[in-house]
Structure formats: C-alpha cells, structure tokens
Protein backbone atom coordinates (compact mmCIF):
# COMPACT_ATOMS: atom_id res chain seq x y z
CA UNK A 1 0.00 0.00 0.00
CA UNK A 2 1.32 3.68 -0.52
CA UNK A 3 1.81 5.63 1.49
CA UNK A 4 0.01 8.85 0.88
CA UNK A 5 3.02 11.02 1.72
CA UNK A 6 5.03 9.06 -0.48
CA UNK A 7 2.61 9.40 -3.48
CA UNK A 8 4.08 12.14 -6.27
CA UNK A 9 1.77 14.70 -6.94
CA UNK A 10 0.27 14.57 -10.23
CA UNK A 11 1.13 16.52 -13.18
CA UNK A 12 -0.61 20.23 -13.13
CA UNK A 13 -0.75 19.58 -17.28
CA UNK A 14 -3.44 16.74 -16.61
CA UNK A 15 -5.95 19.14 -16.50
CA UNK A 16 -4.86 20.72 -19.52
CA UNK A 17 -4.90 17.22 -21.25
CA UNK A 18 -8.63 16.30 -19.98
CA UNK A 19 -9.93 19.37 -21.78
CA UNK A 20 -8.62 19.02 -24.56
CA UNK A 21 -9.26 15.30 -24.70
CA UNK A 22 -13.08 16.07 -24.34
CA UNK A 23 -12.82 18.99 -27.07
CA UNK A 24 -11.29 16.39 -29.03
CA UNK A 25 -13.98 14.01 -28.38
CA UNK A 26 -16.91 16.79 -28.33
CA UNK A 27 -16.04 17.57 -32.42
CA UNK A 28 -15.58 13.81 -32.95
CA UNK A 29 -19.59 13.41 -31.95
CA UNK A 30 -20.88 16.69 -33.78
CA UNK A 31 -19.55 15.33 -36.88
CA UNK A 32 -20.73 11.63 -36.07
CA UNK A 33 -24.01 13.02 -35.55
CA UNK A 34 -24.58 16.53 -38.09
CA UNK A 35 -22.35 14.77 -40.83
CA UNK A 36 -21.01 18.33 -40.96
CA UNK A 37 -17.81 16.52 -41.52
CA UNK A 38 -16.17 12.97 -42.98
CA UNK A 39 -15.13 10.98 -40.28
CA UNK A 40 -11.75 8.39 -41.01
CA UNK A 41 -10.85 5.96 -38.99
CA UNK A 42 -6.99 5.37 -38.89
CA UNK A 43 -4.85 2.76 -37.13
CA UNK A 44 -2.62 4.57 -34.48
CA UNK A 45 0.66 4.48 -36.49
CA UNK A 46 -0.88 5.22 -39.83
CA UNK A 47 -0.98 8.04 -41.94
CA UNK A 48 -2.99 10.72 -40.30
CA UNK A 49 -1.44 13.47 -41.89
CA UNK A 50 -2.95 12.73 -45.07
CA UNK A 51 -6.25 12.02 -43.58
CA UNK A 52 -6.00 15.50 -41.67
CA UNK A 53 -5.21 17.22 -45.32
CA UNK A 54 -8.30 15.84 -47.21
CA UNK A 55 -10.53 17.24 -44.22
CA UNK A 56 -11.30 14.35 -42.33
CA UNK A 57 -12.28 14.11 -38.33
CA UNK A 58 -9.93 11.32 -37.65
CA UNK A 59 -11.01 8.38 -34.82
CA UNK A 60 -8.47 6.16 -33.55
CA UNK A 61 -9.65 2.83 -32.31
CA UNK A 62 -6.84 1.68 -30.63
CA UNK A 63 -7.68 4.23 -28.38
CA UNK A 64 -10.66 2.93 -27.31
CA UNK A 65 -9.17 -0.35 -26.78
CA UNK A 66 -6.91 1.56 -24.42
CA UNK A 67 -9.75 3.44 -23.08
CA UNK A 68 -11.43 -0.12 -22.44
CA UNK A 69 -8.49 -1.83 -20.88
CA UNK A 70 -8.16 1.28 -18.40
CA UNK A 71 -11.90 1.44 -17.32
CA UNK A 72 -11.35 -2.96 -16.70
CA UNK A 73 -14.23 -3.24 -18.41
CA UNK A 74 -12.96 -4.59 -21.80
CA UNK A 75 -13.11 -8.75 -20.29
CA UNK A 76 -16.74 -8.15 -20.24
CA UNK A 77 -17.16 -7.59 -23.98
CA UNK A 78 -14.55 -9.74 -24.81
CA UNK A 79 -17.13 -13.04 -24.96
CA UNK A 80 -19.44 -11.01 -27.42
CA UNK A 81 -16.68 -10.91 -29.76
CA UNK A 82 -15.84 -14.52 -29.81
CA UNK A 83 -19.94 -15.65 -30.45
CA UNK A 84 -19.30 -13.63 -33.12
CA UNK A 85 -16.34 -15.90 -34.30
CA UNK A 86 -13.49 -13.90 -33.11
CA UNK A 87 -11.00 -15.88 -31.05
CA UNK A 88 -10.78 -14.60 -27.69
CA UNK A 89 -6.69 -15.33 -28.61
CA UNK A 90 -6.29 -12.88 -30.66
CA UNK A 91 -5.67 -8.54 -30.22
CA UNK A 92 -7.87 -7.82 -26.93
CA UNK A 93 -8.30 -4.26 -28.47
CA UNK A 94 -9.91 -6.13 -31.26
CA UNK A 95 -12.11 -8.38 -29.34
CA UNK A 96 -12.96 -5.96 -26.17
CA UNK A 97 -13.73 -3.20 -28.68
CA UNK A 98 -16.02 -4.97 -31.70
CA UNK A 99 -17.54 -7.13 -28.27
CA UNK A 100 -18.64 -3.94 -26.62
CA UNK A 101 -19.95 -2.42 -30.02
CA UNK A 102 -22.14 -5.63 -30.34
CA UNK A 103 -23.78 -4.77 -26.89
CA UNK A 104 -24.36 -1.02 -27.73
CA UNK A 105 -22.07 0.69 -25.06
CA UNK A 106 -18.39 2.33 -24.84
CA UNK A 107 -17.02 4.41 -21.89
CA UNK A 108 -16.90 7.09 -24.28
CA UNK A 109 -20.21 8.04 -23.29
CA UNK A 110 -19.42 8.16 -19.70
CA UNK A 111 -16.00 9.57 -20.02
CA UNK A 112 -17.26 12.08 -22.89
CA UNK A 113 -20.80 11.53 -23.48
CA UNK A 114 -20.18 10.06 -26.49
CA UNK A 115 -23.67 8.08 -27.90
CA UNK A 116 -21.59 5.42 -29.53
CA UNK A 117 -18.06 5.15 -31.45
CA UNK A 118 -18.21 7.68 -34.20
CA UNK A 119 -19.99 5.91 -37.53
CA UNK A 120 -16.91 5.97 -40.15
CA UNK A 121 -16.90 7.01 -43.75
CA UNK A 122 -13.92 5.27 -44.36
CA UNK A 123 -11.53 3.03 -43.03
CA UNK A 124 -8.00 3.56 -42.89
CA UNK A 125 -5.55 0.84 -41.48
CA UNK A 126 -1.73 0.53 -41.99
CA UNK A 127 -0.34 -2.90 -40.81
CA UNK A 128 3.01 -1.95 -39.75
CA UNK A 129 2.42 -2.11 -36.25
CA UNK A 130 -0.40 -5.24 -36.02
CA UNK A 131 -1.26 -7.49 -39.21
CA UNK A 132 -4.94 -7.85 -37.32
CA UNK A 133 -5.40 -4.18 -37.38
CA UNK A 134 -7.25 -4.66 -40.95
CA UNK A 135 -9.34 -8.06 -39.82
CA UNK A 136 -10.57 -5.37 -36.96
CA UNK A 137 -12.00 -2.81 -39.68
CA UNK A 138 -13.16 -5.26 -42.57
CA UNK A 139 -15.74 -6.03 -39.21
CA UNK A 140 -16.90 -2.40 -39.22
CA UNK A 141 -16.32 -2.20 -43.22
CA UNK A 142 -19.18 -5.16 -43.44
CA UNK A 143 -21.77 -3.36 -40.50
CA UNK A 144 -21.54 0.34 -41.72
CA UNK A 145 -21.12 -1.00 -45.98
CA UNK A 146 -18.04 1.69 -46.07
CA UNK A 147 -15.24 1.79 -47.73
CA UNK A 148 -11.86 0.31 -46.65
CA UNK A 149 -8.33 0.58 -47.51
CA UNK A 150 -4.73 0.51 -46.45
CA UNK A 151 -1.03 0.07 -46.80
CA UNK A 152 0.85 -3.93 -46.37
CA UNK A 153 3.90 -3.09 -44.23
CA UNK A 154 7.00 -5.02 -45.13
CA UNK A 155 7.84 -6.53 -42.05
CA UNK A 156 11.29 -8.02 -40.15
CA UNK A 157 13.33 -5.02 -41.63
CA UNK A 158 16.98 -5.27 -40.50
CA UNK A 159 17.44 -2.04 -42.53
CA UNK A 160 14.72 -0.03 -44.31
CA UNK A 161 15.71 -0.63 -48.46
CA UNK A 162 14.71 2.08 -51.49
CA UNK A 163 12.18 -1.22 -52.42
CA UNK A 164 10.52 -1.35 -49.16
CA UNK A 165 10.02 2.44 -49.04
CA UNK A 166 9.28 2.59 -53.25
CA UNK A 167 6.40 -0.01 -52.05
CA UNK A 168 4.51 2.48 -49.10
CA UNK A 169 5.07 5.46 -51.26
CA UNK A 170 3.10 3.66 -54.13
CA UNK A 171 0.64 2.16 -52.07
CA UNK A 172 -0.03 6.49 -50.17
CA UNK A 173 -0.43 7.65 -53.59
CA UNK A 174 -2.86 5.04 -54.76
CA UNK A 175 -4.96 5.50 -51.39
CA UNK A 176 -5.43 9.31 -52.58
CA UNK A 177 -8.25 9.08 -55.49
CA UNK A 178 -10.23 7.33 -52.76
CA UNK A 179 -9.71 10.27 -49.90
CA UNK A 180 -10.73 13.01 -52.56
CA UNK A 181 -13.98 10.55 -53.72
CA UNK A 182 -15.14 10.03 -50.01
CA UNK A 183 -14.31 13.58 -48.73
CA UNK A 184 -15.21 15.47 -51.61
CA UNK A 185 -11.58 17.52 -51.39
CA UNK A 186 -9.07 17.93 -54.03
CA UNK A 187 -5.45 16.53 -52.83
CA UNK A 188 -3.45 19.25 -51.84
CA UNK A 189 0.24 18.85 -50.94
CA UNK A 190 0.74 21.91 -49.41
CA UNK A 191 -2.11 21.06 -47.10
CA UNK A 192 -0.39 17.41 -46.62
CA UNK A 193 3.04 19.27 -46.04
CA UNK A 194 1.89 21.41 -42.95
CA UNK A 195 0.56 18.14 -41.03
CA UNK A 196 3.26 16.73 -41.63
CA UNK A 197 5.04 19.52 -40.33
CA UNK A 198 2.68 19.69 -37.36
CA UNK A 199 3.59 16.15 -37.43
CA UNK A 200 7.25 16.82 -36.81
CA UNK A 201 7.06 19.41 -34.49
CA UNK A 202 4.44 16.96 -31.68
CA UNK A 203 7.55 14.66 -32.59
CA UNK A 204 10.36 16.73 -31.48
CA UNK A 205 8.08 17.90 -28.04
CA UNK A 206 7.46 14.11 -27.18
CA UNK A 207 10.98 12.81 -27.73
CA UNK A 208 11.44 15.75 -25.63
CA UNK A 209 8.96 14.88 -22.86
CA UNK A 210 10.41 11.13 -23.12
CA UNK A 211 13.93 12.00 -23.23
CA UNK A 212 13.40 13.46 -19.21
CA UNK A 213 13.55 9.93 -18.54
CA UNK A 214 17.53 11.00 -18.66
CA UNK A 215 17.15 12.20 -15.53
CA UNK A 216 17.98 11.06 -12.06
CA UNK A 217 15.19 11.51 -10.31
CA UNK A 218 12.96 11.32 -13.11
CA UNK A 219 10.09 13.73 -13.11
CA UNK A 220 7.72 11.28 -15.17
CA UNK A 221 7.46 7.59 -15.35
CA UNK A 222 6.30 4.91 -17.82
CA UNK A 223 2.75 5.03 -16.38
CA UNK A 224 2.91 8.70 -16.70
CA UNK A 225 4.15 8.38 -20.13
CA UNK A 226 1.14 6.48 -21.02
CA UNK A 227 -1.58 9.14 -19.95
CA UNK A 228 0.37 11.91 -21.88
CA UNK A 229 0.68 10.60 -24.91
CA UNK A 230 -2.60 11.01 -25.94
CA UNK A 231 -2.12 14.33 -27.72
CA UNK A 232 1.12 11.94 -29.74
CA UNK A 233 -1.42 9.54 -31.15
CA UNK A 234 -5.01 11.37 -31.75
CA UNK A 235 -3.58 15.05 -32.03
CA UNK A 236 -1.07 14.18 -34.13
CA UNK A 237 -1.18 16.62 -36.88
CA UNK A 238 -3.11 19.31 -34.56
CA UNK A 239 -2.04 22.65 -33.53
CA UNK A 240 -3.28 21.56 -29.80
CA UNK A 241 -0.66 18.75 -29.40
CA UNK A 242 2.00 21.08 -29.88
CA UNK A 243 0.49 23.76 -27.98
CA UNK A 244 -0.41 20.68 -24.65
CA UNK A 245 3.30 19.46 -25.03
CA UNK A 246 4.97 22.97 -24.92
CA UNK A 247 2.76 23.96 -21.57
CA UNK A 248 4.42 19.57 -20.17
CA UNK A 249 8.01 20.77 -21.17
CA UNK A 250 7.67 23.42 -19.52
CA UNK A 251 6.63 21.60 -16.66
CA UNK A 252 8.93 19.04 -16.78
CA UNK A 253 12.07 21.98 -16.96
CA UNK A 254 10.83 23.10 -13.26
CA UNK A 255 10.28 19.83 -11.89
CA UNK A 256 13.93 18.94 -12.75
CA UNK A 257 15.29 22.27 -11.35
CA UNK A 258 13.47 21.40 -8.15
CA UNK A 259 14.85 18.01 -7.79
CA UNK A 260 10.97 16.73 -7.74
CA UNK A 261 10.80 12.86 -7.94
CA UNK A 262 8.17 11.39 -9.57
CA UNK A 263 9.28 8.14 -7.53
CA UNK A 264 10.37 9.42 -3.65
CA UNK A 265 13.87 8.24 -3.04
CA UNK A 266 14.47 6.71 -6.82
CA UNK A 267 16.41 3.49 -6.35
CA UNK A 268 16.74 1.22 -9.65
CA UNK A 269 15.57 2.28 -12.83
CA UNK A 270 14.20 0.26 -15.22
CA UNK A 271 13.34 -0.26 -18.56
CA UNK A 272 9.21 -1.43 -19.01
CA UNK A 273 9.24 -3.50 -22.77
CA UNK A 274 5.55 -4.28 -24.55
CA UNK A 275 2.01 -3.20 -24.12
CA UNK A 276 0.95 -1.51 -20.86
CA UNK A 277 -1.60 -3.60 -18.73
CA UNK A 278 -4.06 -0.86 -18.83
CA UNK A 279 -6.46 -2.14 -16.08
CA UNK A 280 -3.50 -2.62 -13.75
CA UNK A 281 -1.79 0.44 -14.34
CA UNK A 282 -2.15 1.45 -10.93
CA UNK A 283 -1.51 -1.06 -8.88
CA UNK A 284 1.75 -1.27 -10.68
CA UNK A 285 2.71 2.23 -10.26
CA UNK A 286 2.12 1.89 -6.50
CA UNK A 287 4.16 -1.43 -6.33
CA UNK A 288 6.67 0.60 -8.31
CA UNK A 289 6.80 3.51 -5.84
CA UNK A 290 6.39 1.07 -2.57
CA UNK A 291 9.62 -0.93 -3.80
CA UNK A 292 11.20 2.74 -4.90
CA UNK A 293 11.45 1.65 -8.51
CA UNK A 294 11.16 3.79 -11.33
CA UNK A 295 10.29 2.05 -14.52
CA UNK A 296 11.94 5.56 -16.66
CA UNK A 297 11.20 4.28 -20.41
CA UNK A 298 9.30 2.02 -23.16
CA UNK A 299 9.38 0.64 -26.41
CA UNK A 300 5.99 1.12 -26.36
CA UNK A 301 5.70 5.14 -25.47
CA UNK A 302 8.85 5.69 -28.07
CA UNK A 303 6.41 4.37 -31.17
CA UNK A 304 4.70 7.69 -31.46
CA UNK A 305 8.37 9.07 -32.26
CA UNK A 306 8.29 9.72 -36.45
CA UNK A 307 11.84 11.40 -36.28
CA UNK A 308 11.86 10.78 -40.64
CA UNK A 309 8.75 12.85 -41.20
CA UNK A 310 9.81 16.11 -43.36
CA UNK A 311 7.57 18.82 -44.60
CA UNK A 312 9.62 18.99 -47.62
CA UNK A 313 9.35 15.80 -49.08
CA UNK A 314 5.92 14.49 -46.75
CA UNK A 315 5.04 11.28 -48.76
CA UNK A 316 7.98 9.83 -48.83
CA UNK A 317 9.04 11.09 -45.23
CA UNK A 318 5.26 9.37 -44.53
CA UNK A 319 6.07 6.32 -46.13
CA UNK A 320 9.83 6.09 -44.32
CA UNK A 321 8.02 6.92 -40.99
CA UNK A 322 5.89 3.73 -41.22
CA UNK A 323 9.17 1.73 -42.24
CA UNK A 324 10.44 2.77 -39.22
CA UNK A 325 8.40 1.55 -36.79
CA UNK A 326 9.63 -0.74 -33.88
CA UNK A 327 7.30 -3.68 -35.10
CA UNK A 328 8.31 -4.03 -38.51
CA UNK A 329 11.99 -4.58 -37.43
CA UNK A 330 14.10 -7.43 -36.97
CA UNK A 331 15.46 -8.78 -33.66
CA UNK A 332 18.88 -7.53 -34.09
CA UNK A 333 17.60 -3.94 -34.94
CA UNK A 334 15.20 -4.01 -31.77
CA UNK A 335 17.91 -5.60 -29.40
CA UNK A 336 20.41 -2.27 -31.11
CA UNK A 337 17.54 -0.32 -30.30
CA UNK A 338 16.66 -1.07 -26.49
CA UNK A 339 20.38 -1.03 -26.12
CA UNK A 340 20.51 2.50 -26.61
CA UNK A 341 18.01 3.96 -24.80
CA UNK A 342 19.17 1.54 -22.24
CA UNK A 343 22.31 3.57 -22.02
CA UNK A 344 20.84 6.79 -22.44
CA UNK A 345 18.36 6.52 -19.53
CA UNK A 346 21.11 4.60 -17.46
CA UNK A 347 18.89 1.86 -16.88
CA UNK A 348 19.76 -1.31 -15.13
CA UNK A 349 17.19 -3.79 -15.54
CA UNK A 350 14.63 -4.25 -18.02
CA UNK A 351 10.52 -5.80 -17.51
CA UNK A 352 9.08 -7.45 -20.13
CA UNK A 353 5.42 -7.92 -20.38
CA UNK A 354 4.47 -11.37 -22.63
CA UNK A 355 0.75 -9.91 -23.66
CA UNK A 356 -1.11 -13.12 -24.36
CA UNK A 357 -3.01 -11.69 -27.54
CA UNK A 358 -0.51 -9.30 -28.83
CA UNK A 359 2.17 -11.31 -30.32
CA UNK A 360 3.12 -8.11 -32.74
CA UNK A 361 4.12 -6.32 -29.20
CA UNK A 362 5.95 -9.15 -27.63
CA UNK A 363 9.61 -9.35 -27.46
CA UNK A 364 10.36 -12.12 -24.76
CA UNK A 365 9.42 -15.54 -26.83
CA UNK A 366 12.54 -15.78 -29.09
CA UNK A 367 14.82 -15.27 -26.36
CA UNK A 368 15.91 -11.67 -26.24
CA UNK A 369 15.64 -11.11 -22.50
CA UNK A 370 18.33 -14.33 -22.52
CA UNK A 371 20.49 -12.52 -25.32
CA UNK A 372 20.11 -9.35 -23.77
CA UNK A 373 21.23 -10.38 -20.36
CA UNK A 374 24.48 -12.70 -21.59
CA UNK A 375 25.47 -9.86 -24.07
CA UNK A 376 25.10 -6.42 -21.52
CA UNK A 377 24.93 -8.29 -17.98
CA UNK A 378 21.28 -6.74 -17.19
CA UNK A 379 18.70 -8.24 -15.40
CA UNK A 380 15.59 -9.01 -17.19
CA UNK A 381 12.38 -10.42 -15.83
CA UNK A 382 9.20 -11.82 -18.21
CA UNK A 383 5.58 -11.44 -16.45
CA UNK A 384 3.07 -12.78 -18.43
CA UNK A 385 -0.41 -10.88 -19.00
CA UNK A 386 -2.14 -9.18 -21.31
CA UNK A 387 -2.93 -5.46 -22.15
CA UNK A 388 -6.59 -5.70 -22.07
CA UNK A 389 -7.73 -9.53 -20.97
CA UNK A 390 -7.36 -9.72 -17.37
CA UNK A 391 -8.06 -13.04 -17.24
CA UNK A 392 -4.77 -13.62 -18.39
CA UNK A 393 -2.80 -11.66 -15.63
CA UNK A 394 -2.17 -12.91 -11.80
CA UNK A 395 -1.85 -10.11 -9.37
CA UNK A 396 -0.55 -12.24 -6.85
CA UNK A 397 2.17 -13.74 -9.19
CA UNK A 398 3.03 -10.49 -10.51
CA UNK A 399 3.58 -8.73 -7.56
CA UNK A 400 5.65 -11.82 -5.99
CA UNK A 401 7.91 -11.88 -9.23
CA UNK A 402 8.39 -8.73 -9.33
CA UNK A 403 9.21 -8.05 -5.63
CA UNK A 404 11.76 -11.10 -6.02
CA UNK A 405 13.70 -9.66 -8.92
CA UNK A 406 13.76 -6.44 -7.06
CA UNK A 407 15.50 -8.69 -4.12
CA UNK A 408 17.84 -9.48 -6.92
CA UNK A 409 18.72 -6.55 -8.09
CA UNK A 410 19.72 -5.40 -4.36
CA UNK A 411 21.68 -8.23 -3.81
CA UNK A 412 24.26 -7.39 -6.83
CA UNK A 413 26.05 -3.85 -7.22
CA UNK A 414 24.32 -1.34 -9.03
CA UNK A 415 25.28 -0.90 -12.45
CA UNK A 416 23.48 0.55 -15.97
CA UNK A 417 24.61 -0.45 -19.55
C-alpha cells in the first residue's frame, strides 16, 4: 500500500490534457451526428497526416481499446466478440472493442458523453504495427457497408531498403483518389506538407517529454508516459498537441530544477518492454513507488516518435516513418535499439510484459531477455499478462515476481549499460 506522503503529486498539465481530450472528443460526436464533416478511422501508427489534409475528423480505435483496458471493463465484452467468431486469442483491443460495439455501449459516453463510437466514412488501417489491425476494420467495413483501404507493411526489416520504401510510397499515392472521392476535397500537398510539419514538431516535443527519462530523479514515469501521450497519437497533426506538449516541457524543466521525484527516493531504474496492462496500471505504479522503482522508459511510449517525417518531401518522409516503426523490425535492430536507450536513460534492468493476444508487441518468446542479459549483464524479468484480458494476468504472481527480482537486483552492485 502507498503511502500517501510518499505518493508524487500529479502533473498540473493533466488538466490541460482532460480538456482538450473532451474537445477532441466533443467535435468527434458533432460530426458523427450533423455529418457536418467525414469521419476516417486510422490505425494509431498510420498516416494521419494525409487524412487530416483531405478534411477528415480522424477516430483512432486503438484508443478505445486503451480506453477499455483502463476502465477494466474490456473482459466483459470480450465473450461477445468470440460468439461472433473472433478468437478470444487474438488482439484484446480487437475483441474488447467490436464485443462492446455488439452490446451497444463504450465508456466514451461516460467519459465524454459520447452516444456510440463515431460511424466511419472510411476506413483507414496501416499494418506496420499489427497485421490484425485490418481483420478489426473489414468487421466495421461489413456493419456500416463503407469503404476500406490501407497500406501492407514489409515486415522483419533489418534495414529499411529504397524497395521497401518505393512499395509504401506507391501504395499512399494510390490511397489518394479514394480520400478526394469520399471527402469530396481535391489533394493538396501543401495542405499534406503542414501536417506533416505539425507532425514533426508533436515529434520533437514528445521525444522531448520522453527523453526526461535521462534524468535522475525522473520527473515522469512509464505510467505517466502512457496518460500523456494522448495528444502523440489522436492530435497528431493538430495545432493543440503542440500547444499541450509545450505547456508539459515546460513543466517538466521546473520539476527537474526542483529536484521533484516522480518516484520518492528513486532506487533502480528500469526499462518497461511491450504493451501496458491498462487495467493494472495502478496497482503497478504503486508497487513501483512502494519498492522505490522507477520504470523511466518504453518501447511502447517511443512508437509515437516519427523522427523521418519532413515537410519537404511528406510522402515519402510518410512512407519512411511507417518503415520505421519498432514492429516491422528485426530482432537484431530491436535488441540495437533497447540497447541505446538503455544507455541513455542509465537503466539497469529491463521488464518485459508477454501480452497473451498481442504477439506483434511481444519481445520475450525468441529469447531476447536471454540474449540481452548474456550480451550487456542486465537483469531481465518476463511477467506474463495481457494489455486488455485480465483473465490472463495474476496479481498475486506479478507482484511476488516482481518483488523477487527487485530482491535481486539489491543483492548485486548497481550498475546501468
């Protein structure tokens, strides 16, 4: 249990963020229900800036998934989904989200009073980050009779090749004649070329707000990380995000001149890698502070970093963006990659979280902790869960292993890669 005293005091920018989630949110349902406005759905690492350009409101339903991990209430919709044929072993966003669309609710109407999910006008996937991610929105292509299309991510990329990025950039440009049929706007790249400036610029600000992490204390943890980058995934390509991440900085500059801890008296630091267990994302941050353990980065936080997106050339920067996505990478380039930010946030000790239905967010089942800790000497522990289905995750077992690697990691010297 935490102790009150002990708890950090939360961020004075979550305010800021709750408005203007439900402003966010509020336009989302005036265009869902005036059709003053096209409404695309897009898959969290896709495209948006082209969707922004052609006029669409833009929905992300991985969001929701999120949204129905957090609230615990996603294993309840979960069985609707599978007597609709969906394996309940397969993405839990997928499941918990189509499940609670076939009973008629969503904790957006609670949270936002949202009536129901906004209806799409067109789908928009891009695989590179889940191959399921277009199984999820041929479900709502068949109920709503809309339109769907998308871009086929190479995958297992040890380096991104002029054929794999020839391939996305071919596949944007055919998507276009579709946008400009469904929203009724003309393709205009200077219009593409400021969101994907906008883009660039929430880009820099979160690498910025992710790169505190650096810091010893740390003014923001992983679970901290995961309520703030909202803006990163359904502002991107919005004025607001840059505007909400400027006011955090800024935040973040005077919590590090004042020596505030986000975890009181900081002991190991650790490195969290996969999908966040939404619906236990607070008893793990109060386990965290209780055994004075601050989990300081992600793999999972960093994927809403697009550091190739340029203004000047914005489909192919688009297109080179997508390439570069953690998921679509090979072992050795994601072992090179958790290396580094290993070193740069002077970590000692990495979690990683086996999510029983997302396979594409997994990276303990070919044996990287193993490699990891024979190649750099750093202590890795696996606890298996899930991100949404709860069913899947032992609190008991969780909080034992994880209080016994802790044990661990006190009984040998301190040390950081």
């Amino acid at each position: 249990m935490v102790n009150p005293k002990n708890s950090p005091q939360p961020l004075k920018s979550t305010k800021e963020l709750k408005t203007i989630l439900r402003r966010y949110f509020s336009e989302l349902e005036e265009a869902s229900s005036t059709g003053s406005r096209k409404i695309a759905w897009c898959t969290s690492i896709g495209p948006c800036e082209l969707l922004h350009a052609m006029g669409f409101e833009v929905y992300y339903p991985e969001n929701h998934g999120a949204l129905l991990g957090a609230t615990r209430t996603a294993t309840d919709y979960i069985s609707f989904a599978a007597a609709a044929g969906y394996s309940p072993d397969i993405c839990s966003y997928l499941t918990s989200d189509i499940g609670a669309f076939l009973k008629g609710t969503t904790p957006l109407t609670q949270a936002y009073g949202m009536k129901s999910v906004p209806k799409a006008d067109i789908l928009f996937y891009n695989n590179n980050q889940c191959r399921e991610v277009q199984d999820w929105f041929k479900f709502y292509a068949r109920k709503w009779q809309v339109p769907i299309i998308g871009i086929n991510s190479p995958r297992v990329l040890d380096e991104v090749k002029e054929s794999h990025l020839n391939s996305v950039i071919n596949q944007i440009t055919d998507l276009i004649p579709t946008l400009e049929q469904i929203s009724g706007i003309k393709f205009d790249m200077d219009k593409l070329s400021e969101a994907v400036r906008i883009s660039k610029e929430c880009t820099i600000r979160w690498r910025k707000v992710l790169e505190y992490a650096a810091y010893s204390p740390t003014p923001m943890t992983f679970f901290d990380h995961c309520i703030h980058m909202a803006p990163a995934v359904i502002l991107r390509g919005k004025q607001e995000a840059l505007d909400y991440y400027d006011h955090l900085l800024d935040e973040l500059s005077h919590a590090v001149d004042n020596g505030v801890a986000d975890v009181p008296e900081e002991g190991h630091r650790i490195y969290w890698d996969g999908m966040p267990i939404w619906g236990k994302l607070r008893m793990l941050s109060d386990l965290m502070i209780d055994l004075q353990i601050a989990i300081v980065a992600s793999t999972y936080c960093n994927s809403w970093i697009f550091d190739a997106l340029d203004p000047k050339n914005p489909i192919e920067s688009m297109a080179l963006a997508s390439l570069e996505c953690f998921n679509v990478r090979s072992e050795d380039y994601k072992e090179t990659y958790i290396k580094e930010w290993l070193a740069f946030c002077r970590v000692g000790a990495i979690i990683f979280h086996d999510a029983k239905t997302c396979p594409y967010n997994t990276n303990s089942r070919f044996a990287m902790p193993m490699r990891l800790k024979d190649n750099l000497g750093i202590p890795t522990l696996v606890i298996h869960g899930d991100l949404n289905d709860l069913r899947c995750f032992s609190e008991e077992q969780a909080r034992t292993n994880i209080e016994a690697f802790v044990e661990q990691l006190e009984e040998v010297p301190s040390s950081t890669v």
